[in-house]
C-alpha atoms as a PDB file:
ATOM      1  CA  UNK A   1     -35.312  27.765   7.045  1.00  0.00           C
ATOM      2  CA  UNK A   2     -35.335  29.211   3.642  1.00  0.00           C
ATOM      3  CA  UNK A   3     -35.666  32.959   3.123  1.00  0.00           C
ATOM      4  CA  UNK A   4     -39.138  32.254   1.573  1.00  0.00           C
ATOM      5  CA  UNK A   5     -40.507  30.263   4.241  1.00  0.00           C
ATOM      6  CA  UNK A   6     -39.132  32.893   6.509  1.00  0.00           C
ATOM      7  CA  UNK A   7     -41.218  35.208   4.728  1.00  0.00           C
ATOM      8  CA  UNK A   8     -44.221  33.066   4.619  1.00  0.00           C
ATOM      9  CA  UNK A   9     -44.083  32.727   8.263  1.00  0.00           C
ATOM     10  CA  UNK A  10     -43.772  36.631   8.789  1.00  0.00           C
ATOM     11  CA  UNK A  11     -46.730  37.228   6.051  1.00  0.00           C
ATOM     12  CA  UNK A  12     -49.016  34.695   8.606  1.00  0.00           C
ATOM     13  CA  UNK A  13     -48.032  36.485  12.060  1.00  0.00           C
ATOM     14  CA  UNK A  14     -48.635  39.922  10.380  1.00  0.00           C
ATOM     15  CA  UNK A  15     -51.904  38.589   9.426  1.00  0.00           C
ATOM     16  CA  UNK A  16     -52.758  37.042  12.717  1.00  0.00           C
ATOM     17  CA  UNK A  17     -51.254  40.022  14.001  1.00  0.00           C
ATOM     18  CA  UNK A  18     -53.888  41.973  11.959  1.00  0.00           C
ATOM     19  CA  UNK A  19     -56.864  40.540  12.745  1.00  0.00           C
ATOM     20  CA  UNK A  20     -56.007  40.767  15.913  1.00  0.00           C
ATOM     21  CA  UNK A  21     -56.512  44.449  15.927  1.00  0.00           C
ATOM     22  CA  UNK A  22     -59.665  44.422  13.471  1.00  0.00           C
ATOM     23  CA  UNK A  23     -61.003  42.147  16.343  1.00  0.00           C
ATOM     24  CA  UNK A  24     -60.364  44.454  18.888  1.00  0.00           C
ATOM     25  CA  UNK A  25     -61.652  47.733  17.015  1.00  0.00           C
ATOM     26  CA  UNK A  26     -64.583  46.033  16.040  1.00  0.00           C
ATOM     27  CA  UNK A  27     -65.366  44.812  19.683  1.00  0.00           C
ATOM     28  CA  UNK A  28     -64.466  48.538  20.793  1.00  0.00           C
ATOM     29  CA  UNK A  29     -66.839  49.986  18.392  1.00  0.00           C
ATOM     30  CA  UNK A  30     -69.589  47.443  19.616  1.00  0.00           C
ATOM     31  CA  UNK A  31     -69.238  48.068  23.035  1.00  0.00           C
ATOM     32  CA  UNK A  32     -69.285  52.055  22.094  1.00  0.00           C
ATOM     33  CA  UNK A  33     -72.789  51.076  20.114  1.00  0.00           C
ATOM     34  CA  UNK A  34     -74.105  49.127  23.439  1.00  0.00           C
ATOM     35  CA  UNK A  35     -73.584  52.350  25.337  1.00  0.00           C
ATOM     36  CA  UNK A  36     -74.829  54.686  22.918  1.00  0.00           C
ATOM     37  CA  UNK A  37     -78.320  52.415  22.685  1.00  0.00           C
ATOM     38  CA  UNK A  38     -78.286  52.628  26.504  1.00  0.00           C
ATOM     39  CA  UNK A  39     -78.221  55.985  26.557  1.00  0.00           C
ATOM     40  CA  UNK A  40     -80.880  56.911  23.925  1.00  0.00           C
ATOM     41  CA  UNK A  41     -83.424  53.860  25.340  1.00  0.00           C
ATOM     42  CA  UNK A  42     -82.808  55.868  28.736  1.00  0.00           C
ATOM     43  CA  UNK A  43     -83.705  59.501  26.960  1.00  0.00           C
ATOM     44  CA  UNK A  44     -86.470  58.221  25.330  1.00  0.00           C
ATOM     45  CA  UNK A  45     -87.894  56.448  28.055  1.00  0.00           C
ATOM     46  CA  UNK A  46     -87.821  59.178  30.394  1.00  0.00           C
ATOM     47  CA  UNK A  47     -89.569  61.732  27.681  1.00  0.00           C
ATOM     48  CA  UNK A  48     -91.958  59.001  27.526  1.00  0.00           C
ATOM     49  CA  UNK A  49     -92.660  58.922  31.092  1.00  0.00           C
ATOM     50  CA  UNK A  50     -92.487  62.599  31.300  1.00  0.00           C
ATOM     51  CA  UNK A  51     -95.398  62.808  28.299  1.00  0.00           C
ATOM     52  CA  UNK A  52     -97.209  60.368  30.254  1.00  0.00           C
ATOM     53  CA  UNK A  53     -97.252  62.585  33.489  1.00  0.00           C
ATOM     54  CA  UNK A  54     -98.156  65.337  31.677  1.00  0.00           C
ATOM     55  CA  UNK A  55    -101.042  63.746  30.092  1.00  0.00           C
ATOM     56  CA  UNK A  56    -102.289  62.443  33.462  1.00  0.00           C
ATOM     57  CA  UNK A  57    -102.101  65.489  35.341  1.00  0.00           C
ATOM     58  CA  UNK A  58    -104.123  67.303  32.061  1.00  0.00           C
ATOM     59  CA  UNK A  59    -106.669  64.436  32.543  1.00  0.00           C
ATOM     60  CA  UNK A  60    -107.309  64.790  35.941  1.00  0.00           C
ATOM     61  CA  UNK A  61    -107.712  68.649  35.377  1.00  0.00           C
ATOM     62  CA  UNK A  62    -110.330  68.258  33.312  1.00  0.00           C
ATOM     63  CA  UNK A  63    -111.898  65.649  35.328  1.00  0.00           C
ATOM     64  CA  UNK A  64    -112.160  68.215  38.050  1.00  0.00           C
END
């Protein structure tokens, strides 16, 4: 193996290498987005049902 091919080979395994971790950070950042949407959709949906209650329990006041 020449010097040149041996650097050829080490330029493609540093790439590999390399995308390798830009997969990984990009499916660590995903996963970090899943949870943050889970949280917020969770938030939201109990102000929502909170608003809700508190309209109900208004209504029925004044239906009294």
């Amino acid at each position: 193996m020449t010097s040149d091919q041996a650097r050829q080979r080490a330029e493609r395994l540093f790439k590999k290498e390399e995308r390798a971790r830009d997969g990984s950070a990009a499916m660590i950042e995903y996963q970090a987005d899943a949870v943050a949407t889970r949280e917020k959709t969770a938030r939201l949906k109990a102000l929502r049902l909170d608003r809700e209650a508190q309209a109900a329990e208004l209504k029925s006041i004044i239906v009294l």
